[in-house]
Protein backbone atom coordinates (compact mmCIF):
# COMPACT_ATOMS: atom_id res chain seq x y z
CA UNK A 1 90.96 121.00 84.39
CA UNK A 2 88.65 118.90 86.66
CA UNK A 3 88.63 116.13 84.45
CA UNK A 4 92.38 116.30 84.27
CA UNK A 5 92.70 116.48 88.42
CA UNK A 6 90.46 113.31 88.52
CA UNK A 7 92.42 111.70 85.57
CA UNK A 8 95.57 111.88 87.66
CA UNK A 9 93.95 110.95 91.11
CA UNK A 10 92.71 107.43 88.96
CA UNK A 11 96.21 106.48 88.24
CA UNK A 12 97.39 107.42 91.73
CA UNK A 13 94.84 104.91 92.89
CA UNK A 14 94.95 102.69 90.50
CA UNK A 15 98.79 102.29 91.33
CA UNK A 16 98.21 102.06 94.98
CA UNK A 17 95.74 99.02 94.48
CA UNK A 18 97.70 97.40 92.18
CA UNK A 19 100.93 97.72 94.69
CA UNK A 20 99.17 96.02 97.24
CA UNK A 21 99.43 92.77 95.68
CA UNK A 22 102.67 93.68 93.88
CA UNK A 23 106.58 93.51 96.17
CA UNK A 24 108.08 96.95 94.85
CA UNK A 25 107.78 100.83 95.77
CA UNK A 26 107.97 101.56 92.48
CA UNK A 27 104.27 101.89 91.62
CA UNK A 28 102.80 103.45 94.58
CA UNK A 29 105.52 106.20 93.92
CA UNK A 30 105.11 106.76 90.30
CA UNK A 31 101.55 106.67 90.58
CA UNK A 32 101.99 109.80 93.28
CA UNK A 33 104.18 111.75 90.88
CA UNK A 34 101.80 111.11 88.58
CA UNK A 35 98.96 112.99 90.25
CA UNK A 36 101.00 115.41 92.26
CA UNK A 37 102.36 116.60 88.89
CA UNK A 38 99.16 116.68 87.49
CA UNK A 39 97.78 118.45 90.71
CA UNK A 40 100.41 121.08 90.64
CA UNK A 41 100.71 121.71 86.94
CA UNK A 42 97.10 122.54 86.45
CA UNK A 43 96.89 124.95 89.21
CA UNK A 44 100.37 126.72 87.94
CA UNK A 45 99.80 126.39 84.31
CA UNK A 46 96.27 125.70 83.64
CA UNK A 47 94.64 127.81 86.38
CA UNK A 48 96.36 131.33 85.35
CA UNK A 49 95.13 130.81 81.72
CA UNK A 50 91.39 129.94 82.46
CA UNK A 51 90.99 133.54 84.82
CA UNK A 52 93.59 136.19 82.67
CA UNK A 53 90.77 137.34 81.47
CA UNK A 54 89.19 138.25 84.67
CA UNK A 55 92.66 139.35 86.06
CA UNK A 56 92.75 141.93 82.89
CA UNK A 57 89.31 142.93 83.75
CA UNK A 58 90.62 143.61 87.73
CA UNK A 59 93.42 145.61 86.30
CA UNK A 60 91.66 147.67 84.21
CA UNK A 61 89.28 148.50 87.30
CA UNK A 62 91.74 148.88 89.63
CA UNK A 63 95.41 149.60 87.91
CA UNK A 64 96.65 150.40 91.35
CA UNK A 65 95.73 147.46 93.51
CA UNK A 66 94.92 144.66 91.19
CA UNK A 67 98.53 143.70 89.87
CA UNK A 68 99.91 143.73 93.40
CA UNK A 69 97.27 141.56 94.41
CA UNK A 70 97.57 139.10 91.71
CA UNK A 71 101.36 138.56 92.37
CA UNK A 72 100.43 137.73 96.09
CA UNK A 73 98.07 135.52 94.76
CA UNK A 74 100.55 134.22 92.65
CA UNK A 75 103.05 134.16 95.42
CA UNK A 76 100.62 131.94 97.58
CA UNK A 77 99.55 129.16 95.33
CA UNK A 78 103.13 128.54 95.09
CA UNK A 79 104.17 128.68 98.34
CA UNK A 80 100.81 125.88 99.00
CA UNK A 81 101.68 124.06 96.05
CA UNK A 82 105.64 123.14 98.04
CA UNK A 83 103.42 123.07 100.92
CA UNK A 84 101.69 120.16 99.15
CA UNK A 85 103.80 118.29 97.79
CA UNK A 86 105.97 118.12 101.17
CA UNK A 87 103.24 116.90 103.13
CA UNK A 88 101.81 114.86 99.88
CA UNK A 89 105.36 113.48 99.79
CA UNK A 90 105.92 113.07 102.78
CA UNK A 91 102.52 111.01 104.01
CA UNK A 92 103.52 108.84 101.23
CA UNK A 93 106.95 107.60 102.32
CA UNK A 94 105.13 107.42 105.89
CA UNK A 95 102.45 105.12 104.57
CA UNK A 96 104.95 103.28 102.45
CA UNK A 97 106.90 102.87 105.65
CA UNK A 98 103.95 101.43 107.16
CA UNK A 99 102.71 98.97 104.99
CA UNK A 100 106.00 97.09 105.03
CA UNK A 101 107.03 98.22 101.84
CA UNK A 102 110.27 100.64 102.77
């Protein structure tokens, strides 16, 4: 998953140098979605799978609490991941805006 995160971050700044001697938003910005895709996806899809097996070891411990506490879990990492990606997003268009470019 690591490798994956860093894999994405590459192309985002790979794009970003590449822009600054390119005219066009167009990379910069694709080079974001890039990694903030990549960012999000592994902690929403890849992330769950890695620790279900410790999450089915928590239930089985604690059937009561454990499943409650998972969802909030749950619940958080995707109310950070908007959080994210609107400030990710956001400090983007800013920078952008900046540099000349918007």
């Amino acid at each position: 998953m690591a490798a994956t995160q860093l894999a994405g971050m590459l192309v985002f700044l790979v794009a970003m140098q590449v822009s600054l001697f390119r005219d066009g938003i167009w990379l910069p910005i694709l080079g974001f979605a890039v990694f903030s895709g990549v960012l999000t996806g592994s902690m929403l899809w890849w992330l769950p799978r890695i620790s279900a097996r410790r999450l089915a070891a928590e239930v089985l411990e604690d059937p009561v609490h454990a499943p409650e506490r998972h969802r909030r879990d749950r619940r958080n990492v995707i109310v950070w991941s908007v959080v994210a990606q609107v400030i990710g997003w956001s400090t983007m268009f800013i920078a952008l805006r900046l540099a000349g470019k918007l």
